[in-house]
PDB file of N, CA and C in Angstrom:
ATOM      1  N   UNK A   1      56.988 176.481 152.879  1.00  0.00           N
ATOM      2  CA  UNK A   1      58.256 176.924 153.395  1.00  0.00           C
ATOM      3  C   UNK A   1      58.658 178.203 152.675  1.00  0.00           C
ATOM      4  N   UNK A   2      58.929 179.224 153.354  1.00  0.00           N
ATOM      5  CA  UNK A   2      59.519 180.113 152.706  1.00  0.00           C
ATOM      6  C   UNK A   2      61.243 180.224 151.565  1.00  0.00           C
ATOM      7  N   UNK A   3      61.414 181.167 151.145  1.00  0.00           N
ATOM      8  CA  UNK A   3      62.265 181.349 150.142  1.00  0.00           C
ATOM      9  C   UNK A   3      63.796 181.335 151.187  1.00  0.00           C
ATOM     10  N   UNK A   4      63.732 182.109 152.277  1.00  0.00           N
ATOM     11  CA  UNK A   4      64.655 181.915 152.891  1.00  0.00           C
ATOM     12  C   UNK A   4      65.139 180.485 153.785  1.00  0.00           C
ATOM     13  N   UNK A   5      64.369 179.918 154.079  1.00  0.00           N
ATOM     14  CA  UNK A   5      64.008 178.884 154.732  1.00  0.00           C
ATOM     15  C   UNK A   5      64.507 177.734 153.534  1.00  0.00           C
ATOM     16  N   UNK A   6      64.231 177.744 152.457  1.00  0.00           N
ATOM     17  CA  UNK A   6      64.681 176.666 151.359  1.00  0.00           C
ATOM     18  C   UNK A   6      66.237 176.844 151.013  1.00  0.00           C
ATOM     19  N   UNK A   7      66.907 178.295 151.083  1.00  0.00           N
ATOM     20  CA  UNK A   7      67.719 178.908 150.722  1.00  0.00           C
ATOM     21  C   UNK A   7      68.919 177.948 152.114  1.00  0.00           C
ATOM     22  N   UNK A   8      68.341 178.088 153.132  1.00  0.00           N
ATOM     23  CA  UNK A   8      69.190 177.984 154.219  1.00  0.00           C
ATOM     24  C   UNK A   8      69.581 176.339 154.216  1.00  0.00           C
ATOM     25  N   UNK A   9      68.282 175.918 153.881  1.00  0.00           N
ATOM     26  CA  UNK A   9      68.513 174.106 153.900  1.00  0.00           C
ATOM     27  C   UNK A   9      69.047 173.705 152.828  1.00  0.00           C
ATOM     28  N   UNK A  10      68.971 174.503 151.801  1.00  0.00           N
ATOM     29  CA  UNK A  10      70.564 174.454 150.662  1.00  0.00           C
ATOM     30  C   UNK A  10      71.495 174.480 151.018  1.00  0.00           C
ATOM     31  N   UNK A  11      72.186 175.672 151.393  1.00  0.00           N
ATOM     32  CA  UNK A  11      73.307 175.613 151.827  1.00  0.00           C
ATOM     33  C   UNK A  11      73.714 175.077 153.161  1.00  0.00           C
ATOM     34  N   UNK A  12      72.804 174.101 153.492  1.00  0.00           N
ATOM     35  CA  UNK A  12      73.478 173.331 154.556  1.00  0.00           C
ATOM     36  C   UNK A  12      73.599 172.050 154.344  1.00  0.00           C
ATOM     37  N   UNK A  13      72.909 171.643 153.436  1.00  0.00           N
ATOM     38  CA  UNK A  13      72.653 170.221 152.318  1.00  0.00           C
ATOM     39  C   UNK A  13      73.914 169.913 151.481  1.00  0.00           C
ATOM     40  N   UNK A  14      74.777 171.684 151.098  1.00  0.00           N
ATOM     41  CA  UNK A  14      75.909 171.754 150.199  1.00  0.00           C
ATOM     42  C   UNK A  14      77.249 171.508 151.083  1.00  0.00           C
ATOM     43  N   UNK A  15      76.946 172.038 152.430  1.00  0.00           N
ATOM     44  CA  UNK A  15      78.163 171.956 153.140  1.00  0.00           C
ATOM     45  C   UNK A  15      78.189 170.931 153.939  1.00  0.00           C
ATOM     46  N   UNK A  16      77.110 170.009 154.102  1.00  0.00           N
ATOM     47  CA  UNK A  16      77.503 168.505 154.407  1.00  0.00           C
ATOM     48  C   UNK A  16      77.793 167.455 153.562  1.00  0.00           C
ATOM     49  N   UNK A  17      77.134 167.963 152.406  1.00  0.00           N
ATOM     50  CA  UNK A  17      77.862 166.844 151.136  1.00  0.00           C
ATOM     51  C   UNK A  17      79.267 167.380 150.702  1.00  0.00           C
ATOM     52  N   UNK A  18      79.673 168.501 150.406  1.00  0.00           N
ATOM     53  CA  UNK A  18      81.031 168.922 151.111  1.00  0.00           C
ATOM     54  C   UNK A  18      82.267 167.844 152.084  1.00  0.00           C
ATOM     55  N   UNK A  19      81.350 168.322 153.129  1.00  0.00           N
ATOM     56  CA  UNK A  19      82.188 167.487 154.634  1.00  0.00           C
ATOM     57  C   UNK A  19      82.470 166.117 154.053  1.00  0.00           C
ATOM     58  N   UNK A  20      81.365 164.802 153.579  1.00  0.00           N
ATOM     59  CA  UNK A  20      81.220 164.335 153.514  1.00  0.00           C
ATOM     60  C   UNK A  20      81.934 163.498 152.414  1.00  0.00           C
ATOM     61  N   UNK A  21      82.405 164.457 151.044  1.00  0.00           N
ATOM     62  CA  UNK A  21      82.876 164.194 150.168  1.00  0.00           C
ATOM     63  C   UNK A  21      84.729 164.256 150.793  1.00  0.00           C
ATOM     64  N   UNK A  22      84.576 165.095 151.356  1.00  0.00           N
ATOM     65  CA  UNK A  22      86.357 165.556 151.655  1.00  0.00           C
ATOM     66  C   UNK A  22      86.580 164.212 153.074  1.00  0.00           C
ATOM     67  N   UNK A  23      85.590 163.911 153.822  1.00  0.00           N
ATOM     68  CA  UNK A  23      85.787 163.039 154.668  1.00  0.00           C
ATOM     69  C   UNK A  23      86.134 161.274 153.750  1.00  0.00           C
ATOM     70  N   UNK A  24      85.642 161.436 152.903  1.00  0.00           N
ATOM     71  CA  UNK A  24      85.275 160.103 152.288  1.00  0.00           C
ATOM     72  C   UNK A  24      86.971 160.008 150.898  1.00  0.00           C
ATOM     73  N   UNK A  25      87.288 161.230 150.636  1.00  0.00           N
ATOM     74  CA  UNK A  25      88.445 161.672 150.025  1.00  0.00           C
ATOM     75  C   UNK A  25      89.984 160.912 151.381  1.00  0.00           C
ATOM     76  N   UNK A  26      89.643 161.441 152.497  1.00  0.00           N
ATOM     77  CA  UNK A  26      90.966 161.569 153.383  1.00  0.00           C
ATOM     78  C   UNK A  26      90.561 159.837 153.583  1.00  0.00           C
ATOM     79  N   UNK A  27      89.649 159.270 153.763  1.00  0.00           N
ATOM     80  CA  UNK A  27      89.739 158.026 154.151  1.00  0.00           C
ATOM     81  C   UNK A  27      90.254 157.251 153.090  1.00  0.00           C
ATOM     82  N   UNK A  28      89.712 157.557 151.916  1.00  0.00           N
ATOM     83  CA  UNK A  28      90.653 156.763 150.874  1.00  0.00           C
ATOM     84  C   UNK A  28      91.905 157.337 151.062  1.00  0.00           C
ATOM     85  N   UNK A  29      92.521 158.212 150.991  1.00  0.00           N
ATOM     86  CA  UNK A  29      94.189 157.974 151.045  1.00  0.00           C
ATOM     87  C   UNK A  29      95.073 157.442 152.209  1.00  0.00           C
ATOM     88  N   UNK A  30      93.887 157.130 153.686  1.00  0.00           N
ATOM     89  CA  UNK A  30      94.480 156.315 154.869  1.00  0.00           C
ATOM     90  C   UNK A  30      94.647 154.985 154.207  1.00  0.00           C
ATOM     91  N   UNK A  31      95.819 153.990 155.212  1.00  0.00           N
ATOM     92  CA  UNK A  31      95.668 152.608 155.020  1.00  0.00           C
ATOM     93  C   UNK A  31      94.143 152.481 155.693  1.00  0.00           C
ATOM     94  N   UNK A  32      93.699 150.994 155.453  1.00  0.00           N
ATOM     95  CA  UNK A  32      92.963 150.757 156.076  1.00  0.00           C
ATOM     96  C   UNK A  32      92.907 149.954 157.575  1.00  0.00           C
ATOM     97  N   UNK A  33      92.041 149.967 158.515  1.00  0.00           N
ATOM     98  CA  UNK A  33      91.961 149.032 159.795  1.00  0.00           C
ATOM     99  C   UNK A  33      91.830 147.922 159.418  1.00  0.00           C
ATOM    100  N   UNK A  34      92.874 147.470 160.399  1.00  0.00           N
ATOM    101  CA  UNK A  34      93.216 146.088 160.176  1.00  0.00           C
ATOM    102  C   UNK A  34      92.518 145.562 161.479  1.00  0.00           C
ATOM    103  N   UNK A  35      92.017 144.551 161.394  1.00  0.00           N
ATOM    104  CA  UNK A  35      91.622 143.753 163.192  1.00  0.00           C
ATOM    105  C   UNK A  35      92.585 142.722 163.972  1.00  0.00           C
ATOM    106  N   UNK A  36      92.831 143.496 165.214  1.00  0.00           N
ATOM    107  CA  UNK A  36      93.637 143.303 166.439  1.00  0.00           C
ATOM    108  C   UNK A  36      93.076 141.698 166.220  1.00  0.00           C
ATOM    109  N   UNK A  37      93.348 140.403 166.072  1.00  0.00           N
ATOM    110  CA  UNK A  37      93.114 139.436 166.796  1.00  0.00           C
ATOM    111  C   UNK A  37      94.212 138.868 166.799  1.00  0.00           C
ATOM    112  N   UNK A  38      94.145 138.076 167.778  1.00  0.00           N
ATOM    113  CA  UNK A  38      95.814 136.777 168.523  1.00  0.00           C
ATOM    114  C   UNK A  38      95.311 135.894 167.181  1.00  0.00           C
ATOM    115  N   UNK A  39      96.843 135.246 166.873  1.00  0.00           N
ATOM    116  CA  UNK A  39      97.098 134.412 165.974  1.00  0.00           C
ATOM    117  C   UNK A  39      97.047 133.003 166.270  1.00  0.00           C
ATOM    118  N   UNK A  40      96.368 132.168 165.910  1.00  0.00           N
ATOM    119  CA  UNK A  40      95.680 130.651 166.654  1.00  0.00           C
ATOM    120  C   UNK A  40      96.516 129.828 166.871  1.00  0.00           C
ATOM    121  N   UNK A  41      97.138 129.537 165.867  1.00  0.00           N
ATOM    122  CA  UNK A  41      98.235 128.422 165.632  1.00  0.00           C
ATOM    123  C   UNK A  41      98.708 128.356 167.003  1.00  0.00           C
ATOM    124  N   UNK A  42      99.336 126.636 166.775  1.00  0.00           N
ATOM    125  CA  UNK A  42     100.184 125.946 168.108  1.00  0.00           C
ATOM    126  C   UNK A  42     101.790 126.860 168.256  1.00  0.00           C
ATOM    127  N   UNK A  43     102.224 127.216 167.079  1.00  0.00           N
ATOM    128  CA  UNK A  43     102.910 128.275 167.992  1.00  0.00           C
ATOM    129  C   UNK A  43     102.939 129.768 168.551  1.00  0.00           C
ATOM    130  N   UNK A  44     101.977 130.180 168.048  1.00  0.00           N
ATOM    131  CA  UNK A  44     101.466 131.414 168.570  1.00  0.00           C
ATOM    132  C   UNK A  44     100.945 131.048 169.869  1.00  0.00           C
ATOM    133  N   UNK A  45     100.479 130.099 170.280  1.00  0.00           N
ATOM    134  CA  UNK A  45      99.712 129.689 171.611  1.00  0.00           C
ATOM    135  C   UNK A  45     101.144 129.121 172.703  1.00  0.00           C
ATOM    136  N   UNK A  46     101.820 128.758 172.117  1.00  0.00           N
ATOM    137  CA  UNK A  46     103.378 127.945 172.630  1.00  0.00           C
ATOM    138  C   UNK A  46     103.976 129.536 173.073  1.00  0.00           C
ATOM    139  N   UNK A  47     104.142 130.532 172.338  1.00  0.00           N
ATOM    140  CA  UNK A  47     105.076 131.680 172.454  1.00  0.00           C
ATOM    141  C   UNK A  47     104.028 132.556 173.496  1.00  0.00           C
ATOM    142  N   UNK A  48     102.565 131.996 173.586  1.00  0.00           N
ATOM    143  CA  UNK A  48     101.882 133.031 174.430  1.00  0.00           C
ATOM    144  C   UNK A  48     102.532 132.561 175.761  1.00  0.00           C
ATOM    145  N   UNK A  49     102.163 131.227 175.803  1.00  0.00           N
ATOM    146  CA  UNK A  49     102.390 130.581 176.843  1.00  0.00           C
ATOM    147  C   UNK A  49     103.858 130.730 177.578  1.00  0.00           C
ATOM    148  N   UNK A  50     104.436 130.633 177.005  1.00  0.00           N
ATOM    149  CA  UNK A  50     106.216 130.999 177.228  1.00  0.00           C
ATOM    150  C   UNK A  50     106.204 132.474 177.937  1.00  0.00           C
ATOM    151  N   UNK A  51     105.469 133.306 177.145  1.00  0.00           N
ATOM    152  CA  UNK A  51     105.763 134.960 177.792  1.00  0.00           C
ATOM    153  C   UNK A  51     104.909 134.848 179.253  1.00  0.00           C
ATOM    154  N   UNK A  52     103.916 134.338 179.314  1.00  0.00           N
ATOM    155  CA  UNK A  52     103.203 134.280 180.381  1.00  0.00           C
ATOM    156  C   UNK A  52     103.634 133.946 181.778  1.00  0.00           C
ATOM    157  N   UNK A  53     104.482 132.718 181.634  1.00  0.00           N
ATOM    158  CA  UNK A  53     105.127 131.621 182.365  1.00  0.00           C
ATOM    159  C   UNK A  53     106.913 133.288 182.577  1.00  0.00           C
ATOM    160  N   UNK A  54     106.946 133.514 181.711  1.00  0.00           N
ATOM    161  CA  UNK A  54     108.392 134.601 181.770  1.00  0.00           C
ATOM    162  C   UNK A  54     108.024 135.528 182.926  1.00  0.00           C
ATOM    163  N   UNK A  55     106.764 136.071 182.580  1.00  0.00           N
ATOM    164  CA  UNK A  55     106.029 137.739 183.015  1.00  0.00           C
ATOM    165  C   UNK A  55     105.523 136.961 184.395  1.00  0.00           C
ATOM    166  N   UNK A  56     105.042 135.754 184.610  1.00  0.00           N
ATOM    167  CA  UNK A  56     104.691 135.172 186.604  1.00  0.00           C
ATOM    168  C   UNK A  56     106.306 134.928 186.876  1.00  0.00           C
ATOM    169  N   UNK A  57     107.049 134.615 186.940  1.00  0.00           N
ATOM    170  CA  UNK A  57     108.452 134.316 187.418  1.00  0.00           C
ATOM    171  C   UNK A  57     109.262 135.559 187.473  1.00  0.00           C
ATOM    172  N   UNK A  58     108.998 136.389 186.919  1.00  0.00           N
ATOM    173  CA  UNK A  58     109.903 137.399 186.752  1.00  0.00           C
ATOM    174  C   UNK A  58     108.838 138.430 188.159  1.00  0.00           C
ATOM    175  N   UNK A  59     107.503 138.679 187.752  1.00  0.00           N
ATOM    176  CA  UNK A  59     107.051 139.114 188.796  1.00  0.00           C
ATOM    177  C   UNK A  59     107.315 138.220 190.321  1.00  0.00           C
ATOM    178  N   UNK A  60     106.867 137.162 190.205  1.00  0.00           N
ATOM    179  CA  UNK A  60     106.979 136.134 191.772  1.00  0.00           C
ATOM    180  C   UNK A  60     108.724 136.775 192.595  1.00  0.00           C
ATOM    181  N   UNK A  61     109.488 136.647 191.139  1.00  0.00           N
ATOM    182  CA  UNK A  61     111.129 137.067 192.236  1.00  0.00           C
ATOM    183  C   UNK A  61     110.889 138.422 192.989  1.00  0.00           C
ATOM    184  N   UNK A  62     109.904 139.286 192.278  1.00  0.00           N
ATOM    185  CA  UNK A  62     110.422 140.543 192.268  1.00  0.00           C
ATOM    186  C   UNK A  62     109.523 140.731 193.778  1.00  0.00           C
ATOM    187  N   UNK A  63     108.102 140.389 193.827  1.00  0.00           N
ATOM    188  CA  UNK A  63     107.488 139.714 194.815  1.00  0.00           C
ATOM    189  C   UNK A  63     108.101 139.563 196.259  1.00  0.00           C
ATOM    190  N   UNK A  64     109.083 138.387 195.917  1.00  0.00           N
ATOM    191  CA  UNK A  64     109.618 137.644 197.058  1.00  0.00           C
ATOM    192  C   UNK A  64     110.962 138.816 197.411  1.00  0.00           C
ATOM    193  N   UNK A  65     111.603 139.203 196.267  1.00  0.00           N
ATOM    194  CA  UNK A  65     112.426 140.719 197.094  1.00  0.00           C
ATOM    195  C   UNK A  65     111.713 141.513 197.814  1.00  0.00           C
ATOM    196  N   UNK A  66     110.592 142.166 197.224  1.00  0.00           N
ATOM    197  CA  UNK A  66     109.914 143.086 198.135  1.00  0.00           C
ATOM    198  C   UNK A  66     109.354 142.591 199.652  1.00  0.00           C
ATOM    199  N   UNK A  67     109.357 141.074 199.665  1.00  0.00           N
ATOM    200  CA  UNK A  67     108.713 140.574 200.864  1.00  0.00           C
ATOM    201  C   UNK A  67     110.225 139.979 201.870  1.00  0.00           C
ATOM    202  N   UNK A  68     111.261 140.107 201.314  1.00  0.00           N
ATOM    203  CA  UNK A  68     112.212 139.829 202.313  1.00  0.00           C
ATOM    204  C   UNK A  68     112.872 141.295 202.656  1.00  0.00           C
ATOM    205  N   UNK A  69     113.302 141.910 202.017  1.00  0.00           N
ATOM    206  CA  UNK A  69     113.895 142.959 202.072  1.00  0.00           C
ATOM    207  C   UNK A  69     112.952 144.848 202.192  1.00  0.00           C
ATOM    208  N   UNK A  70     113.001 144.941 203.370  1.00  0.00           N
ATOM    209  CA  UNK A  70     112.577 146.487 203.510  1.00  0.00           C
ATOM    210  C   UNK A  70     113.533 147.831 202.613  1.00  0.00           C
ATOM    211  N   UNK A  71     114.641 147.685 202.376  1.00  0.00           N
ATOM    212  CA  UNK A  71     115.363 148.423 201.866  1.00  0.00           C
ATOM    213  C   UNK A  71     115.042 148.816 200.396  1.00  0.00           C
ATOM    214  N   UNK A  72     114.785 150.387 199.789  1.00  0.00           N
ATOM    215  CA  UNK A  72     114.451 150.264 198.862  1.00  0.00           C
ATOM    216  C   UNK A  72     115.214 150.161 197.520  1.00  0.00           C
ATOM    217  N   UNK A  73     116.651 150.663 197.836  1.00  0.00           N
ATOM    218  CA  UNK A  73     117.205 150.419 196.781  1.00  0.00           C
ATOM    219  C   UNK A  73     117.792 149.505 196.878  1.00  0.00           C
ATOM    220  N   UNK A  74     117.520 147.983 197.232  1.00  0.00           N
ATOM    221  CA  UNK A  74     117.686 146.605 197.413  1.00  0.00           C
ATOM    222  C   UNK A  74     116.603 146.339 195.957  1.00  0.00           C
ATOM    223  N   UNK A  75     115.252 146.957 196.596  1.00  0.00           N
ATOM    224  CA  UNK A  75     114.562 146.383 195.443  1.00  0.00           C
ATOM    225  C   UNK A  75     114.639 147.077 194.169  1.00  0.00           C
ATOM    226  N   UNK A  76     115.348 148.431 194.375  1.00  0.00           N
ATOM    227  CA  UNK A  76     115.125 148.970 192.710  1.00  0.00           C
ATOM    228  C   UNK A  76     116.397 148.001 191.963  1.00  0.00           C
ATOM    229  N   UNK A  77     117.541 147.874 193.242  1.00  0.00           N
ATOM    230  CA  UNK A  77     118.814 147.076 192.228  1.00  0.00           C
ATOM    231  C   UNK A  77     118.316 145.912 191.473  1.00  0.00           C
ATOM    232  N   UNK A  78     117.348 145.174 192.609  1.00  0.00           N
ATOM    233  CA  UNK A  78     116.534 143.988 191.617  1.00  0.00           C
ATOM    234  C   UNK A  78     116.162 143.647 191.043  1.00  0.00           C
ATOM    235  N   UNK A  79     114.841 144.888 191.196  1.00  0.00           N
ATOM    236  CA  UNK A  79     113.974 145.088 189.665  1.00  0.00           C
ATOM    237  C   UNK A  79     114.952 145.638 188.366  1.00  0.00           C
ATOM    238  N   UNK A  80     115.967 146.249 189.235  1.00  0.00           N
ATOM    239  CA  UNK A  80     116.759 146.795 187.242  1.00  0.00           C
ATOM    240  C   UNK A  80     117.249 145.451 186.965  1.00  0.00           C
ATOM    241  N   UNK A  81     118.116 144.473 187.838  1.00  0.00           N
ATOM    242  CA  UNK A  81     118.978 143.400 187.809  1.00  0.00           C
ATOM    243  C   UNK A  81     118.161 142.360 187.189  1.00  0.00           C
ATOM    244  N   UNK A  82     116.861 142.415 187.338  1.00  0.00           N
ATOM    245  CA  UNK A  82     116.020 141.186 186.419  1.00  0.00           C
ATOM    246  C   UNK A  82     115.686 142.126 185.325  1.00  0.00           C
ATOM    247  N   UNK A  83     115.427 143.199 185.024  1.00  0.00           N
ATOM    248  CA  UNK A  83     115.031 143.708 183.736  1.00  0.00           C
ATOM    249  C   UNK A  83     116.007 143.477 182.469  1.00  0.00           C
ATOM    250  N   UNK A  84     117.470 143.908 183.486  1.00  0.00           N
ATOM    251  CA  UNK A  84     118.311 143.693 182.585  1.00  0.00           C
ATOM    252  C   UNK A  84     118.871 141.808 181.952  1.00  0.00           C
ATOM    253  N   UNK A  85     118.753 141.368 183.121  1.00  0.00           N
ATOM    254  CA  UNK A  85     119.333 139.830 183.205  1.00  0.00           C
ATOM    255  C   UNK A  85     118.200 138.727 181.947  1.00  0.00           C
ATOM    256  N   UNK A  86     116.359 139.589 182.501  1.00  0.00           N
ATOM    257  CA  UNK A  86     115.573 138.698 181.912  1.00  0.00           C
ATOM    258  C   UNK A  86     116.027 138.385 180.555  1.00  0.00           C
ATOM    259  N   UNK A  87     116.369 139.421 179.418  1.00  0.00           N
ATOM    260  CA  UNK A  87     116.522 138.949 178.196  1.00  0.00           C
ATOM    261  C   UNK A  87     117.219 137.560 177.385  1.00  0.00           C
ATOM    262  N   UNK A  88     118.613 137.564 178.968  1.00  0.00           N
ATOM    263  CA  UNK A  88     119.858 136.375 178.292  1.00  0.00           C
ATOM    264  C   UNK A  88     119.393 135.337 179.107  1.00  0.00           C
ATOM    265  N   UNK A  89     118.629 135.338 180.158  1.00  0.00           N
ATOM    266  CA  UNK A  89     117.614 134.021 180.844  1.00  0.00           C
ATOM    267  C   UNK A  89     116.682 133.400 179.662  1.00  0.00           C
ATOM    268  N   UNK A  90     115.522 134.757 178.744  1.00  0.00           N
ATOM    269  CA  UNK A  90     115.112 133.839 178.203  1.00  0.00           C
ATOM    270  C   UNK A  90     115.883 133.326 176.602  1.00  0.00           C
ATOM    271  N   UNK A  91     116.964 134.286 176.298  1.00  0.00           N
ATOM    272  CA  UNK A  91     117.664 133.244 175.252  1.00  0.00           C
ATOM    273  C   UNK A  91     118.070 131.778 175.675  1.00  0.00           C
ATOM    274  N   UNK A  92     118.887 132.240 176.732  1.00  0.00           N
ATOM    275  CA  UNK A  92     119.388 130.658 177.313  1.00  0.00           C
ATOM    276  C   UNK A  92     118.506 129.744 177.428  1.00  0.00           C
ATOM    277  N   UNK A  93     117.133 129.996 177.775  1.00  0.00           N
ATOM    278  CA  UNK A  93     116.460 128.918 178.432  1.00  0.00           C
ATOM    279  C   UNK A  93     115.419 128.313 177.054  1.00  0.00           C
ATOM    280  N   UNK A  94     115.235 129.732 176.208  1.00  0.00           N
ATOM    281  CA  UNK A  94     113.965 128.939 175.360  1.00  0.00           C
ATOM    282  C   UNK A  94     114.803 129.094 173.788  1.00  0.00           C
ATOM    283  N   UNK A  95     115.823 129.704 173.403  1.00  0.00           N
ATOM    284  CA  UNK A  95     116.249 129.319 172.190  1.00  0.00           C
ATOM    285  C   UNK A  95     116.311 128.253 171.793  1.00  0.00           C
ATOM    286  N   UNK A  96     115.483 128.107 170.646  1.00  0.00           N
ATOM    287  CA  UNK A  96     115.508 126.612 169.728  1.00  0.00           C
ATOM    288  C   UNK A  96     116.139 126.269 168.860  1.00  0.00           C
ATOM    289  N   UNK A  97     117.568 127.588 168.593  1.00  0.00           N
ATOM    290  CA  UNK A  97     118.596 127.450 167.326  1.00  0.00           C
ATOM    291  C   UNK A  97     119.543 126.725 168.004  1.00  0.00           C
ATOM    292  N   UNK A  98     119.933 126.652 169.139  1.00  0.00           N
ATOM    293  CA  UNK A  98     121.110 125.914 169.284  1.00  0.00           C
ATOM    294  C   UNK A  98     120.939 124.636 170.028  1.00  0.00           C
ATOM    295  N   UNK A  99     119.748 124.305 170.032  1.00  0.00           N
ATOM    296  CA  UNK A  99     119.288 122.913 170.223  1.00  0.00           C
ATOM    297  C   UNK A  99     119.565 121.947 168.743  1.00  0.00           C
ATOM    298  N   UNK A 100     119.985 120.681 169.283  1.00  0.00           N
ATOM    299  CA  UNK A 100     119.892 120.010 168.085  1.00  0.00           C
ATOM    300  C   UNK A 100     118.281 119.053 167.624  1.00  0.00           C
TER     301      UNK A 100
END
């Protein structure tokens, strides 16, 4: 190999251990990745289940407006009227503080 040829694969040997050092620098001062998984437990599975059962009922009404009514701001009043309403439906219905 020539002199230039050794010269060149130096300084490209220097500026990836470089990269490599400053890449390995910024990752230590990130937090680290954490992994996305659902939480197992019976109430994590109870609260899935609850939102699920919320998110088909809330769609099915919205559904059955669009299938009775042609008018469109019939259905936007609806869709805002359950967006807004859903929250104190599901306090009322699934709060467990004011159960005895």
């Amino acid at each position: 190999m020539s002199e230039a040829a050794r010269q060149s694969r130096a300084r490209r040997d220097r500026r990836l251990a470089r990269r490599r050092a400053s890449r390995e620098a910024l990752r230590a001062r990130l937090p680290r990745r954490t992994r996305w998984r659902r939480q197992q437990g019976l109430l994590a599975r109870r609260r899935r289940m609850e939102n699920g059962i919320i998110a088909g009922l809330y769609l099915a009404a919205q559904a059955i407006v669009w299938l009775v009514t042609p008018d469109p701001w019939v259905r936007g009043a609806a869709a805002l009227l359950g967006l807004l309403a859903l929250p104190v439906l599901v306090t009322l219905a699934l709060d467990r503080r004011s159960r005895p």
